[in-house]
C-alpha atoms as a PDB file:
ATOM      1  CA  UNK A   1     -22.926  -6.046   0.566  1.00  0.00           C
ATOM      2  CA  UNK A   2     -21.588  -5.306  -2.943  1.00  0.00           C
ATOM      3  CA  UNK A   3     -21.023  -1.680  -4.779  1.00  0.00           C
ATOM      4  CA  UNK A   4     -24.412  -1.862  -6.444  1.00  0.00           C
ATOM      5  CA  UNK A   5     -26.536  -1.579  -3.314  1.00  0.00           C
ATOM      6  CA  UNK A   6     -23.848  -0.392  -0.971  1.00  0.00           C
ATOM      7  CA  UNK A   7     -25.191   3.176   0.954  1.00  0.00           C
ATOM      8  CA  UNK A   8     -21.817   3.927   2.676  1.00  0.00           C
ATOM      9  CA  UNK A   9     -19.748   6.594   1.097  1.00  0.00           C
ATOM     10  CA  UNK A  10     -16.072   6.476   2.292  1.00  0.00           C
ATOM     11  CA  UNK A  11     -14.592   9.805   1.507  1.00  0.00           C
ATOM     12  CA  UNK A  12     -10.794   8.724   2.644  1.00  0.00           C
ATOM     13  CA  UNK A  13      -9.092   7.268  -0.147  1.00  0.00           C
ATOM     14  CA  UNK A  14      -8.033   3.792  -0.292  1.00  0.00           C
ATOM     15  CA  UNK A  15      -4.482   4.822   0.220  1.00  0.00           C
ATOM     16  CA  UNK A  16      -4.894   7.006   3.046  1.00  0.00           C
ATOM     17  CA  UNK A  17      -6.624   3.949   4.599  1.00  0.00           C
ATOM     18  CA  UNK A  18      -4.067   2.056   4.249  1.00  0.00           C
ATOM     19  CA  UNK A  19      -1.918   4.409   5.831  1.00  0.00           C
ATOM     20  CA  UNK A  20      -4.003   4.424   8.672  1.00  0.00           C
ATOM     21  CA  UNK A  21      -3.610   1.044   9.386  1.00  0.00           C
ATOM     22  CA  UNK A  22       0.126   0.601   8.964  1.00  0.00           C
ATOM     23  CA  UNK A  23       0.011   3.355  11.842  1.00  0.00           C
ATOM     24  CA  UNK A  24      -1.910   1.481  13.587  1.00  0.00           C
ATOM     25  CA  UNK A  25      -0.315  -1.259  16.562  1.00  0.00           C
ATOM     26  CA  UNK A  26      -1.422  -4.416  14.802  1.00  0.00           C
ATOM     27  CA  UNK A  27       0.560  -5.839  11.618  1.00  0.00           C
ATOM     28  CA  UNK A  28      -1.650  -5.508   8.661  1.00  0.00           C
ATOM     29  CA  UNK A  29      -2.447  -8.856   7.071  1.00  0.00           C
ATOM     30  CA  UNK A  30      -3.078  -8.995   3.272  1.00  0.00           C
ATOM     31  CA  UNK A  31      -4.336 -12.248   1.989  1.00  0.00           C
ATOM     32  CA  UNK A  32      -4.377 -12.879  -1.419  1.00  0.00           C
ATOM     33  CA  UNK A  33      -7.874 -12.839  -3.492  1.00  0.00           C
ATOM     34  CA  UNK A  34      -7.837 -13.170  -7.235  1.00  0.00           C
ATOM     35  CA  UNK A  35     -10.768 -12.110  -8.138  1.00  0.00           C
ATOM     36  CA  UNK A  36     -14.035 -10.271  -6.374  1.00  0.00           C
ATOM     37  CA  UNK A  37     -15.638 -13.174  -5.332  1.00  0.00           C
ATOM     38  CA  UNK A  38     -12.704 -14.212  -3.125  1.00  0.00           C
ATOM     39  CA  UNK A  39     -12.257 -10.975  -2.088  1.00  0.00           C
ATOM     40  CA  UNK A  40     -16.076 -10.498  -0.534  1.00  0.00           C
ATOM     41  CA  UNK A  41     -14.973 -13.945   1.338  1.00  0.00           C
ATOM     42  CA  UNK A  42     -11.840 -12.684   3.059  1.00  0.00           C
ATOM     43  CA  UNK A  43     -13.742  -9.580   3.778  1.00  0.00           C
ATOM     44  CA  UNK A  44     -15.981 -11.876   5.307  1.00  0.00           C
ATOM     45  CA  UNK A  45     -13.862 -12.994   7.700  1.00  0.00           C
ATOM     46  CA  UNK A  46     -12.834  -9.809   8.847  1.00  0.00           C
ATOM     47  CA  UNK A  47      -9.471  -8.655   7.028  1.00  0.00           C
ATOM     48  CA  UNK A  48      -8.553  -5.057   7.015  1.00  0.00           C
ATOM     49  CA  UNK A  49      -6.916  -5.591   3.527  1.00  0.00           C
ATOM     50  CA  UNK A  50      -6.107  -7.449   0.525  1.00  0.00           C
ATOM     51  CA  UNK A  51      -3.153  -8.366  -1.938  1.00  0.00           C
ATOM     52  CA  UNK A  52      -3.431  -8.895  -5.587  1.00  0.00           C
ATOM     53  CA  UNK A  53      -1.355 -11.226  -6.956  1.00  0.00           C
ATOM     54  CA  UNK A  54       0.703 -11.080 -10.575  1.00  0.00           C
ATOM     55  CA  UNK A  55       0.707 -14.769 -10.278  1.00  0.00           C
ATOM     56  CA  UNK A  56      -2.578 -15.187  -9.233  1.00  0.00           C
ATOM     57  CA  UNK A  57      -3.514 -12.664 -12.110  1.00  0.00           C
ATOM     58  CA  UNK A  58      -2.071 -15.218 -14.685  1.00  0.00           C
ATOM     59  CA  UNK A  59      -3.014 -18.184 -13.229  1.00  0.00           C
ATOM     60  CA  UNK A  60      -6.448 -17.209 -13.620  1.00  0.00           C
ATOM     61  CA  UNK A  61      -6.295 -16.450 -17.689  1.00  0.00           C
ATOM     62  CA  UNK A  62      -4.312 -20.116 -17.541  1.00  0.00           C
ATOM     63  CA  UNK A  63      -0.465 -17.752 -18.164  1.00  0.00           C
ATOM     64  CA  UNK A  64       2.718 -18.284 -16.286  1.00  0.00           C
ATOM     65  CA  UNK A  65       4.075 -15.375 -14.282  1.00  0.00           C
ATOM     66  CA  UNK A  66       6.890 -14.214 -16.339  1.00  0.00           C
ATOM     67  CA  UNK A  67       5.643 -10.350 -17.122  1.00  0.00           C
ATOM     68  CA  UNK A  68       3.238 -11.650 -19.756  1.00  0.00           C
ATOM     69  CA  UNK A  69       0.343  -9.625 -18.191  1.00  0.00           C
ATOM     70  CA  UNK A  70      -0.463  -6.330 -19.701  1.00  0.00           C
ATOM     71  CA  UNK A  71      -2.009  -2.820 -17.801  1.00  0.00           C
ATOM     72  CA  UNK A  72      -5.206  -3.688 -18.824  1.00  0.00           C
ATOM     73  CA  UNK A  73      -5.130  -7.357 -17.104  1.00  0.00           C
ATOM     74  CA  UNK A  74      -3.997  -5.557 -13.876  1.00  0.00           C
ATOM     75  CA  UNK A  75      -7.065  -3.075 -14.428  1.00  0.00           C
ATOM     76  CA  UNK A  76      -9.488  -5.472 -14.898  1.00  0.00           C
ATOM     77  CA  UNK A  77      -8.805  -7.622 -11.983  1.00  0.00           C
ATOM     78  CA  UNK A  78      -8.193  -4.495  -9.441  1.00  0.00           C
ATOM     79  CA  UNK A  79     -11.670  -3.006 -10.495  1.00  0.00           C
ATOM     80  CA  UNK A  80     -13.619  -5.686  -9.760  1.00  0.00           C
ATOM     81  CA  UNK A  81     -12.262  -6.902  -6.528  1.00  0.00           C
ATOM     82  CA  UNK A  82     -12.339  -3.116  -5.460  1.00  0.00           C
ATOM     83  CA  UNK A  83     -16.164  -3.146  -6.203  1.00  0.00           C
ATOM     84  CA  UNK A  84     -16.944  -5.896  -4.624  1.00  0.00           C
ATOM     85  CA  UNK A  85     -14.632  -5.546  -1.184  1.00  0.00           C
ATOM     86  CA  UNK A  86     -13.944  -1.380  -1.245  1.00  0.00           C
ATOM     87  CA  UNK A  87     -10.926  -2.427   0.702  1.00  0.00           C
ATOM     88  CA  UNK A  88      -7.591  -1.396   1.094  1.00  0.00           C
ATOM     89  CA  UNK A  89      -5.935  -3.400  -2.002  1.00  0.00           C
ATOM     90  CA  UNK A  90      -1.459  -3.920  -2.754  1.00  0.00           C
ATOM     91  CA  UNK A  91      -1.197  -4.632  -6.284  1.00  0.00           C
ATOM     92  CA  UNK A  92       1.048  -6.454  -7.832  1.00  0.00           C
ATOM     93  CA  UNK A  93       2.379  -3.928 -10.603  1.00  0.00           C
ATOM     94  CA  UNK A  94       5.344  -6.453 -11.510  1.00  0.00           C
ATOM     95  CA  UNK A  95       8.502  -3.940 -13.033  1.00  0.00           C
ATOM     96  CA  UNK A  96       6.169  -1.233 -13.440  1.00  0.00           C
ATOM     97  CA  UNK A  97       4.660  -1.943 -17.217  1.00  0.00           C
ATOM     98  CA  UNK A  98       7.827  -0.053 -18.936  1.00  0.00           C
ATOM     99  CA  UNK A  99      10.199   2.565 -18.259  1.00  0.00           C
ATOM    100  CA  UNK A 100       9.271   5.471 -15.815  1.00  0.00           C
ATOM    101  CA  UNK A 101       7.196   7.807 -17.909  1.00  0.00           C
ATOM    102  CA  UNK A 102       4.874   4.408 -17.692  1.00  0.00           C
ATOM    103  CA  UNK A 103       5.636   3.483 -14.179  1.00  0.00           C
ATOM    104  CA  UNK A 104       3.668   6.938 -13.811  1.00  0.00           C
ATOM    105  CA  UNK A 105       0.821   5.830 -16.132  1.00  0.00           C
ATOM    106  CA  UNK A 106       0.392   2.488 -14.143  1.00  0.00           C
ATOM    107  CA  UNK A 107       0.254   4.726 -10.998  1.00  0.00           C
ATOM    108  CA  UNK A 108      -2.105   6.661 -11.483  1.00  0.00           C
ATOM    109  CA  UNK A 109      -4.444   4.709 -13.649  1.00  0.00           C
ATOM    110  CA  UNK A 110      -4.343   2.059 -10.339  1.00  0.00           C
ATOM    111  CA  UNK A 111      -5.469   4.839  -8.167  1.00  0.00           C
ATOM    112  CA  UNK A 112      -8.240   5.483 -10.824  1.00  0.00           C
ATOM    113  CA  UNK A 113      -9.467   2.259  -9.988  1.00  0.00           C
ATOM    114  CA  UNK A 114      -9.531   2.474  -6.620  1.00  0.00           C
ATOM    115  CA  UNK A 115      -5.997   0.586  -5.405  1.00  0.00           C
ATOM    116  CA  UNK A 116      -4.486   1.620  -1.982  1.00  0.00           C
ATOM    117  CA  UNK A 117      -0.797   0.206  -2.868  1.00  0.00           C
ATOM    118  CA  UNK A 118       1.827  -0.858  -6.235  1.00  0.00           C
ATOM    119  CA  UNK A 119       4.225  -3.017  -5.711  1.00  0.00           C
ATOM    120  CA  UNK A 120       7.202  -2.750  -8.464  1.00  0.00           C
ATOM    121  CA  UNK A 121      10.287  -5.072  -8.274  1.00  0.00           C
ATOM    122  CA  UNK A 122      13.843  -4.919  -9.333  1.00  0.00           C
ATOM    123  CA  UNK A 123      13.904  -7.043 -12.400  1.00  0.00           C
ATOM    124  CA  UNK A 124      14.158  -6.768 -16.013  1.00  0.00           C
ATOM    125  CA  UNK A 125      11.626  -8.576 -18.757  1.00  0.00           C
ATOM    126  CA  UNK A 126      10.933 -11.776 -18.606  1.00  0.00           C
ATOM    127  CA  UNK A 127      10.297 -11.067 -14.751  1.00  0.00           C
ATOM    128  CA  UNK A 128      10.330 -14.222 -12.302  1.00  0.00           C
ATOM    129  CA  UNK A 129       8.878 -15.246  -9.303  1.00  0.00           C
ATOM    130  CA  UNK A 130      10.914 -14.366  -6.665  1.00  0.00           C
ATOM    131  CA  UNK A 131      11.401 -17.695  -5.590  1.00  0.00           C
ATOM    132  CA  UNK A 132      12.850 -18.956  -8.599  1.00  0.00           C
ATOM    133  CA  UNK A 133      16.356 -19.325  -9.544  1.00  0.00           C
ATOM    134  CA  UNK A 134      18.020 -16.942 -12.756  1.00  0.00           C
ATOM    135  CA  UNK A 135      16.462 -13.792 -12.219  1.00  0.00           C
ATOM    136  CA  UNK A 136      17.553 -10.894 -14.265  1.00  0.00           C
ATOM    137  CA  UNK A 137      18.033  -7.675 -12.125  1.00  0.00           C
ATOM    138  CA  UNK A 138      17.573  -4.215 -13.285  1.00  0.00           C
ATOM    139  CA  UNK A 139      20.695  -1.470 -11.817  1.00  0.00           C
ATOM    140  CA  UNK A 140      19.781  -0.672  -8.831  1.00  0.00           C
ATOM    141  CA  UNK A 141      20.096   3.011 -10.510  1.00  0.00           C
ATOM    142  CA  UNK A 142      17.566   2.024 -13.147  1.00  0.00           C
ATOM    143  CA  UNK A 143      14.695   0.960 -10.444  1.00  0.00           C
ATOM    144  CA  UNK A 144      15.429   3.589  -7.759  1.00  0.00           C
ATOM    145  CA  UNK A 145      14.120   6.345 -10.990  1.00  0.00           C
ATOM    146  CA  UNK A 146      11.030   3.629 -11.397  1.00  0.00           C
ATOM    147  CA  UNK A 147      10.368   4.401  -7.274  1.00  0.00           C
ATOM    148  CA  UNK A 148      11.077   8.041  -7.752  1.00  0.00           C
ATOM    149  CA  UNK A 149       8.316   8.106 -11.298  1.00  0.00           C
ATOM    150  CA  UNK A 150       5.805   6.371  -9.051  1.00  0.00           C
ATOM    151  CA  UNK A 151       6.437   8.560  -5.707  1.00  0.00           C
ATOM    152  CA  UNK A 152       5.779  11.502  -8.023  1.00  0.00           C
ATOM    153  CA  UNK A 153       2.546  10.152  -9.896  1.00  0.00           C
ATOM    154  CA  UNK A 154       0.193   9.472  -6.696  1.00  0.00           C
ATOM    155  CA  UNK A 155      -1.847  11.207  -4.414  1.00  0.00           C
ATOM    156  CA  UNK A 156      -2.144   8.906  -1.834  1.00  0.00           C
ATOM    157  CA  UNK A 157      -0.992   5.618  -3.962  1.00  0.00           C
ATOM    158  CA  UNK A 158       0.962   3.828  -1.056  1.00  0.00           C
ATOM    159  CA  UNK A 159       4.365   2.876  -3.197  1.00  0.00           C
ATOM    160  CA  UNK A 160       5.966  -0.434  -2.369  1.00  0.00           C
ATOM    161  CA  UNK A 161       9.460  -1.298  -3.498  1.00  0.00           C
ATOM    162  CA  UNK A 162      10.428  -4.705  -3.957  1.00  0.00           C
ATOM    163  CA  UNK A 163      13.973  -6.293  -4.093  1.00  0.00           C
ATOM    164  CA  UNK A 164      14.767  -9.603  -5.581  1.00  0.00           C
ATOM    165  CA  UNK A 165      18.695  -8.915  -5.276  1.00  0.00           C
ATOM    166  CA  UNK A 166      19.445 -10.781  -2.022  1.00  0.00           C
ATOM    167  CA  UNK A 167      19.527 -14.167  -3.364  1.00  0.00           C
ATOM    168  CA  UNK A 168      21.949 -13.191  -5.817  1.00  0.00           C
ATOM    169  CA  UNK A 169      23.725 -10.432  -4.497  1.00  0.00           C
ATOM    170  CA  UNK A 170      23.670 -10.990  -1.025  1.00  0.00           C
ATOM    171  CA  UNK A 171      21.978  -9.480   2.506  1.00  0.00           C
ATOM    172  CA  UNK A 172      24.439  -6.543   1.757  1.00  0.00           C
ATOM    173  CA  UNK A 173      23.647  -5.459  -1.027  1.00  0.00           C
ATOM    174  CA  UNK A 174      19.726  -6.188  -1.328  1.00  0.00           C
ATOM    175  CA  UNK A 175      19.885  -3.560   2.134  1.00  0.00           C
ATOM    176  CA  UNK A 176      21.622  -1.089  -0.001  1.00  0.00           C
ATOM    177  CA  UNK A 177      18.762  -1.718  -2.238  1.00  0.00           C
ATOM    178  CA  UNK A 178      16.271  -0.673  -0.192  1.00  0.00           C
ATOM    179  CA  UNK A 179      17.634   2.421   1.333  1.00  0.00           C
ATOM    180  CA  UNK A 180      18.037   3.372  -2.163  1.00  0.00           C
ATOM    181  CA  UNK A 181      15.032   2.989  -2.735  1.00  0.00           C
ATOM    182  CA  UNK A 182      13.758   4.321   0.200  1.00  0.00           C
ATOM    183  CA  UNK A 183      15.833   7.308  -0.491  1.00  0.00           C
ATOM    184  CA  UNK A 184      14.040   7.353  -3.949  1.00  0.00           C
ATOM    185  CA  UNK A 185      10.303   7.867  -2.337  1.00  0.00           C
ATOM    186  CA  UNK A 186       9.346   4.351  -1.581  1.00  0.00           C
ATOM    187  CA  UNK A 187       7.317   3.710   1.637  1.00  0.00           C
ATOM    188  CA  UNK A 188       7.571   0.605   2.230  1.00  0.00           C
ATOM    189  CA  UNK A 189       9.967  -2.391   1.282  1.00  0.00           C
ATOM    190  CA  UNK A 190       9.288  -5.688   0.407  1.00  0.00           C
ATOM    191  CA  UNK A 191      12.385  -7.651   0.558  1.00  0.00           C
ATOM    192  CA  UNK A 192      11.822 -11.275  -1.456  1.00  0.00           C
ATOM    193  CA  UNK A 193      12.799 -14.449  -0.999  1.00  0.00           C
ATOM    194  CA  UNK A 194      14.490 -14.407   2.357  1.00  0.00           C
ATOM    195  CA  UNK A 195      15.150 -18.200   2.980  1.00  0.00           C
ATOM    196  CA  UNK A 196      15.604 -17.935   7.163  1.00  0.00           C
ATOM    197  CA  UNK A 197      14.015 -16.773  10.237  1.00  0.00           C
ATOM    198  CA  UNK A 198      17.205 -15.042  10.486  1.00  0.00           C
ATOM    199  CA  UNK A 199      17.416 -13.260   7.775  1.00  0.00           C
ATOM    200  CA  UNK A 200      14.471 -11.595   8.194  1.00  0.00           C
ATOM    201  CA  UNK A 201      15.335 -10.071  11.527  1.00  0.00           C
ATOM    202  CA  UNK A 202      18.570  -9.166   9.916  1.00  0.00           C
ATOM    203  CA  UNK A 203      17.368  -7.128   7.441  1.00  0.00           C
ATOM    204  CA  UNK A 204      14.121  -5.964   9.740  1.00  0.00           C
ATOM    205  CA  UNK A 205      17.191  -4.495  12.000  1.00  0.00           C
ATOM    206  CA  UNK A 206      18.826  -2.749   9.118  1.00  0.00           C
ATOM    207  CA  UNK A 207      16.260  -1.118   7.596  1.00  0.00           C
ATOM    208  CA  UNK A 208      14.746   0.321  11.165  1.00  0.00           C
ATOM    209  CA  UNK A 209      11.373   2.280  11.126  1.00  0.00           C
ATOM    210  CA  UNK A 210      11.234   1.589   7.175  1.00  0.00           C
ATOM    211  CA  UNK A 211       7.024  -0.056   7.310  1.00  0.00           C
ATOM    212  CA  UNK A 212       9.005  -3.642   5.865  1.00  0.00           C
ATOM    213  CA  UNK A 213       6.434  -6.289   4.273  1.00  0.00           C
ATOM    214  CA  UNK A 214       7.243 -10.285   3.986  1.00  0.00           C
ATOM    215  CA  UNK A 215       5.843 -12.411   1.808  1.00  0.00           C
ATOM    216  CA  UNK A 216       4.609 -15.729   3.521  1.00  0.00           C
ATOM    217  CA  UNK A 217       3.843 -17.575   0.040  1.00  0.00           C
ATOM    218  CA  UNK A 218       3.331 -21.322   0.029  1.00  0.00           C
ATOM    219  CA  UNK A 219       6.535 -23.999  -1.783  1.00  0.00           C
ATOM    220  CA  UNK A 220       9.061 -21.169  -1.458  1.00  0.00           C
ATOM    221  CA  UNK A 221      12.003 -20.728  -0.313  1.00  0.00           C
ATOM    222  CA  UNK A 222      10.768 -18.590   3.123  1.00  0.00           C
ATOM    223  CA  UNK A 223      10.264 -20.080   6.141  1.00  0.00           C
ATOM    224  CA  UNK A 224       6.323 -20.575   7.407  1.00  0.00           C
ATOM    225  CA  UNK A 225       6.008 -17.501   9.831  1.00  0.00           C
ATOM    226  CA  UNK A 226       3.062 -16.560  11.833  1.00  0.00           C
ATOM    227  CA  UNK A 227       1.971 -12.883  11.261  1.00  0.00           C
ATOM    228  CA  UNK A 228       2.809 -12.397  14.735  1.00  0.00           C
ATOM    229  CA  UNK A 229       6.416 -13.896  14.831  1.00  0.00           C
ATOM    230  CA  UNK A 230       6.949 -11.282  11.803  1.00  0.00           C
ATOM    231  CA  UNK A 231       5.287  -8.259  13.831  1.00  0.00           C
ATOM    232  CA  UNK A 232       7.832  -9.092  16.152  1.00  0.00           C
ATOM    233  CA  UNK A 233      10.453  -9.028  14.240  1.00  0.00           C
ATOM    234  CA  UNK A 234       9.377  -5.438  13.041  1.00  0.00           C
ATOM    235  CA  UNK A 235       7.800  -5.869   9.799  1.00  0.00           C
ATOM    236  CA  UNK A 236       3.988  -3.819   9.028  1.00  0.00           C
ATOM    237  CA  UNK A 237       2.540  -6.468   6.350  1.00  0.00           C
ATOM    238  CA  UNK A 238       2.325  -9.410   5.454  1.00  0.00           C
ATOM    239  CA  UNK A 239       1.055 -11.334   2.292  1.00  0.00           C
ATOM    240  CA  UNK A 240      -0.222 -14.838   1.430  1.00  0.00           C
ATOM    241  CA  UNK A 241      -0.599 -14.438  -2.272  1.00  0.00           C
ATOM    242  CA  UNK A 242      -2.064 -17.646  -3.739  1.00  0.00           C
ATOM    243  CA  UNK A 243      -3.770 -19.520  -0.628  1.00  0.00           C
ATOM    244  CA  UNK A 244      -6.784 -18.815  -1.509  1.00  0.00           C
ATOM    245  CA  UNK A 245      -5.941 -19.839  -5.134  1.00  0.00           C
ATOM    246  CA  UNK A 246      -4.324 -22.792  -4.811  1.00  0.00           C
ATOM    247  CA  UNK A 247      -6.712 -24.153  -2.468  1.00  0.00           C
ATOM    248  CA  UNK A 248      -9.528 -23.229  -4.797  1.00  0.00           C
ATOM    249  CA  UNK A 249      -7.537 -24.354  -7.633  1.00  0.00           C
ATOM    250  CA  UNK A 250      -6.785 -28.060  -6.336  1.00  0.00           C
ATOM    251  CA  UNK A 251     -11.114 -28.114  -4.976  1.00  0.00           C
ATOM    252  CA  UNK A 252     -12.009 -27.509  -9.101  1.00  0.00           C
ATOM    253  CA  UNK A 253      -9.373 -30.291 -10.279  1.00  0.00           C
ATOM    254  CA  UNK A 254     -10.729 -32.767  -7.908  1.00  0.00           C
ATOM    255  CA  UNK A 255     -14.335 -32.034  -8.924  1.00  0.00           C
ATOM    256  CA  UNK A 256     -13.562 -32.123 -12.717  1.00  0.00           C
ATOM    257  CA  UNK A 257     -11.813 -35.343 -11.726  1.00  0.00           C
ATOM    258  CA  UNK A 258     -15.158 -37.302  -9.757  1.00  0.00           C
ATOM    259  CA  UNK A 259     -17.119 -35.699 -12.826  1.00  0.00           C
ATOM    260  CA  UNK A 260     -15.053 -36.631 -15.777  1.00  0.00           C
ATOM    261  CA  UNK A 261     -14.672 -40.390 -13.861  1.00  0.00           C
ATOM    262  CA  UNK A 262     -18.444 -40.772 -13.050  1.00  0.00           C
ATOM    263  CA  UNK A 263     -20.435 -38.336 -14.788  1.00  0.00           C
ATOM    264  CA  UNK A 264     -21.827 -36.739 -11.555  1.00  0.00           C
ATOM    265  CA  UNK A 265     -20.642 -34.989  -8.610  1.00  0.00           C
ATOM    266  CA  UNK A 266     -22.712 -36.307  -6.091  1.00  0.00           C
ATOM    267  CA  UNK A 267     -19.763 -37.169  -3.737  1.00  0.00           C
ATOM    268  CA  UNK A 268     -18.914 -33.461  -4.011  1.00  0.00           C
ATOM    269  CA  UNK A 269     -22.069 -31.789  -2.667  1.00  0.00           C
ATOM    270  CA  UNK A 270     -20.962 -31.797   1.043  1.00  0.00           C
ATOM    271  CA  UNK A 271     -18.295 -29.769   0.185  1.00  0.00           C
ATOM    272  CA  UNK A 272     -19.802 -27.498  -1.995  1.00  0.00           C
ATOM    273  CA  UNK A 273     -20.730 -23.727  -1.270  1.00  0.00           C
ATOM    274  CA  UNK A 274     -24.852 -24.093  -1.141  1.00  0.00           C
ATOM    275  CA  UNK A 275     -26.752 -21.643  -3.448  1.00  0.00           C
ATOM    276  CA  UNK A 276     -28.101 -19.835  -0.113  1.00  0.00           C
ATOM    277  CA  UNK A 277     -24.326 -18.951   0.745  1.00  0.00           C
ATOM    278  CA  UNK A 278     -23.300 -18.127  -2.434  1.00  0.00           C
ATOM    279  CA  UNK A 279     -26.998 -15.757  -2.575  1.00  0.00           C
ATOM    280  CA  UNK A 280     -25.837 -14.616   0.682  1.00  0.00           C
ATOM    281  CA  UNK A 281     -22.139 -13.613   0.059  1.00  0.00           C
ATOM    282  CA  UNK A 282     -23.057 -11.464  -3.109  1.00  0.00           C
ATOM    283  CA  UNK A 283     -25.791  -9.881  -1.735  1.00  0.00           C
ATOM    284  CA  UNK A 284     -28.460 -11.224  -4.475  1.00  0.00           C
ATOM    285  CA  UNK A 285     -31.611 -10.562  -2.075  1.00  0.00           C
ATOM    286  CA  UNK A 286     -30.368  -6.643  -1.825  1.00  0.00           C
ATOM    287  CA  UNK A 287     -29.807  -6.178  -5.736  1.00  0.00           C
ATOM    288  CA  UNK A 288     -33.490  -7.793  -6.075  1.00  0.00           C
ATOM    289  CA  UNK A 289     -34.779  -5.545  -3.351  1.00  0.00           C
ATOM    290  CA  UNK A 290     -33.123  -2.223  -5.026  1.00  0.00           C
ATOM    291  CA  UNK A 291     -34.542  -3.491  -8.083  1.00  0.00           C
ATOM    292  CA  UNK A 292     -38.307  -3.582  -7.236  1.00  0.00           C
ATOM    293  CA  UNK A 293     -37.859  -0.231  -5.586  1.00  0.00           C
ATOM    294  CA  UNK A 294     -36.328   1.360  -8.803  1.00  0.00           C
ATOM    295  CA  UNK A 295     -39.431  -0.197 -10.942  1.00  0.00           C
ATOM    296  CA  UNK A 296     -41.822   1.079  -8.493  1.00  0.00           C
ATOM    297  CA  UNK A 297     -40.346   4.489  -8.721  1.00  0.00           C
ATOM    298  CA  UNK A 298     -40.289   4.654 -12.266  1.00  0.00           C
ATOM    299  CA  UNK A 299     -43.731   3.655 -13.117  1.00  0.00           C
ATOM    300  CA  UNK A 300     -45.453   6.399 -14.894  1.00  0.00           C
ATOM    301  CA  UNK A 301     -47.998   8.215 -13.471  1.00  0.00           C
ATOM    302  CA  UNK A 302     -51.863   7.279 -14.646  1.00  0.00           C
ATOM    303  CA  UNK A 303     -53.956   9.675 -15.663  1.00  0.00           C
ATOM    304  CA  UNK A 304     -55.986   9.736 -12.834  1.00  0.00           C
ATOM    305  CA  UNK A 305     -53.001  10.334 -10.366  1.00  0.00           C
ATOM    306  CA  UNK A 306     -51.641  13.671 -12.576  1.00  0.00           C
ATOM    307  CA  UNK A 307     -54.981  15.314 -12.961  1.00  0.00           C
ATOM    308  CA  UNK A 308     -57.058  13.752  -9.910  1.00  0.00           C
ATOM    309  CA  UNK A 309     -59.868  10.669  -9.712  1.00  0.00           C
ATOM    310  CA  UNK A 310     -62.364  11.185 -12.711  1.00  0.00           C
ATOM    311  CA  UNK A 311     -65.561  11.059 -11.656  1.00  0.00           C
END
């Protein structure tokens, strides 16, 4: 059921739902959905919750991910996949769109739009993905004022502080990190880029009751975990950013591909949504419903109806 014929009124705020959940026993699974459609499809199959990626952001307007996104790109996508799902949603808010007077600005105007969560990383412009090699790092003084600016700006905004620094500066150091950051008014963690099993117990064991997220993104350099191994482990959430994406991505170049080769698609139909599930999924039979019922209630009176049947 989309926003436009939804009835239910949730008067907790996305961020306090969130909250909820990383109280709750279960680890909260985020999968990644670029855009509403995909969204209303993993709410579909029952997640709690949902990540927005910066890479899946640019891959979608055909950009790399190296901070080349604006505010107003983040906006656009959080809006609509918050209309169409109303759930929980981590955003990718890359190094925070500036310096902290605008980490504040991206803060609140998220929460504006309905996200639960930012997540803002410790690099400098042009940011990486953190599973690629020569990434800049800001000071760890420099982002632990960006986690402060954000912990100040929200009022429920669920602040998420990501390290890159452990592939460069070590398991040490990227734990100082964090409880920096921590210490700052971040809560949660996101350490990036962890390339063992190992590792991520390590720095699960460090960091103690700190609600710890890991990032199970496909060609990286992290292990394949199930979300259960990593709720054992300790960690609260977990993220597959581009799944979704890339599977969708590699469907469209194969059916460009029969198309371009023999001018029909034919051989594609069976594994095509049909038009009844796509009708179905976006709720067109409830839009067409509401609007009969808004033209029948805005017909204008006759004559005979305002002053009684003429005789």
């Amino acid at each position: 059921m989309n926003y436009l014929v939804s009835t239910k009124q949730d008067d907790i705020s996305a961020g306090e739902r969130l909250r909820m959940l990383l109280r709750g026993p279960d680890i909260v699974r985020m999968p990644g959905a670029h855009n509403g459609l995909a969204a209303l499809q993993a709410k579909a199959a029952g997640f709690k919750a949902l990540y927005l990626s910066g890479a899946a952001m640019s891959a979608s307007m055909g950009l790399p991910d190296l901070g080349i996104l604006t505010l107003d790109d983040v906006l656009f996508f959080t809006r609509q996949i918050m209309r169409a799902s109303g759930l929980p949603l981590l955003v990718d808010g890359d190094t925070g769109f500036g310096e902290v007077l605008n980490v504040m600005n991206t803060v609140q105007r998220l929460e504006e739009v309905g996200a639960a969560a930012i997540q803002i990383e410790d690099q400098v412009l042009p940011k990486k993905c953190g599973h690629l090699n020569d990434k800049k790092l800001a000071t760890s003084e420099d982002m632990a004022a960006k986690v402060a600016a954000a912990a100040r700006a929200p009022r429920s905004l669920v602040i998420v502080a990501r390290t890159d620094a452990i592939a460069d500066e070590g398991m040490e150091r990227g734990i100082d990190r964090a409880r920096l950051y921590v210490k700052a008014g971040a809560d949660a963690i996101f350490p990036e880029a962890l390339t063992t099993e190992a590792m991520f117990a390590e720095f699960a064991a460090a960091m103690g009751e700190v609600p710890l997220l890991a990032n199970m993104t496909e060609f990286g350099r992290s292990p394949p975990m199930t979300a259960n191994a990593l709720q054992s482990l300790g960690y609260r959430m977990v993220i597959w950013p581009l799944s979704s994406l890339r599977v969708a991505n590699r469907a469209q170049q194969e059916v460009y591909a029969q198309l371009a080769r023999h001018g029909a698609v034919t051989d594609a139909i069976g594994r095509m949504q049909t038009r009844a599930e796509l009708y179905d999924l976006i709720d067109l039979a409830g839009c067409e419903s509401l609007d009969a019922t808004i033209i029948a209630s805005s017909l204008p009176q006759t004559k005979s109806s305002l002053y009684g049947d003429s005789e």
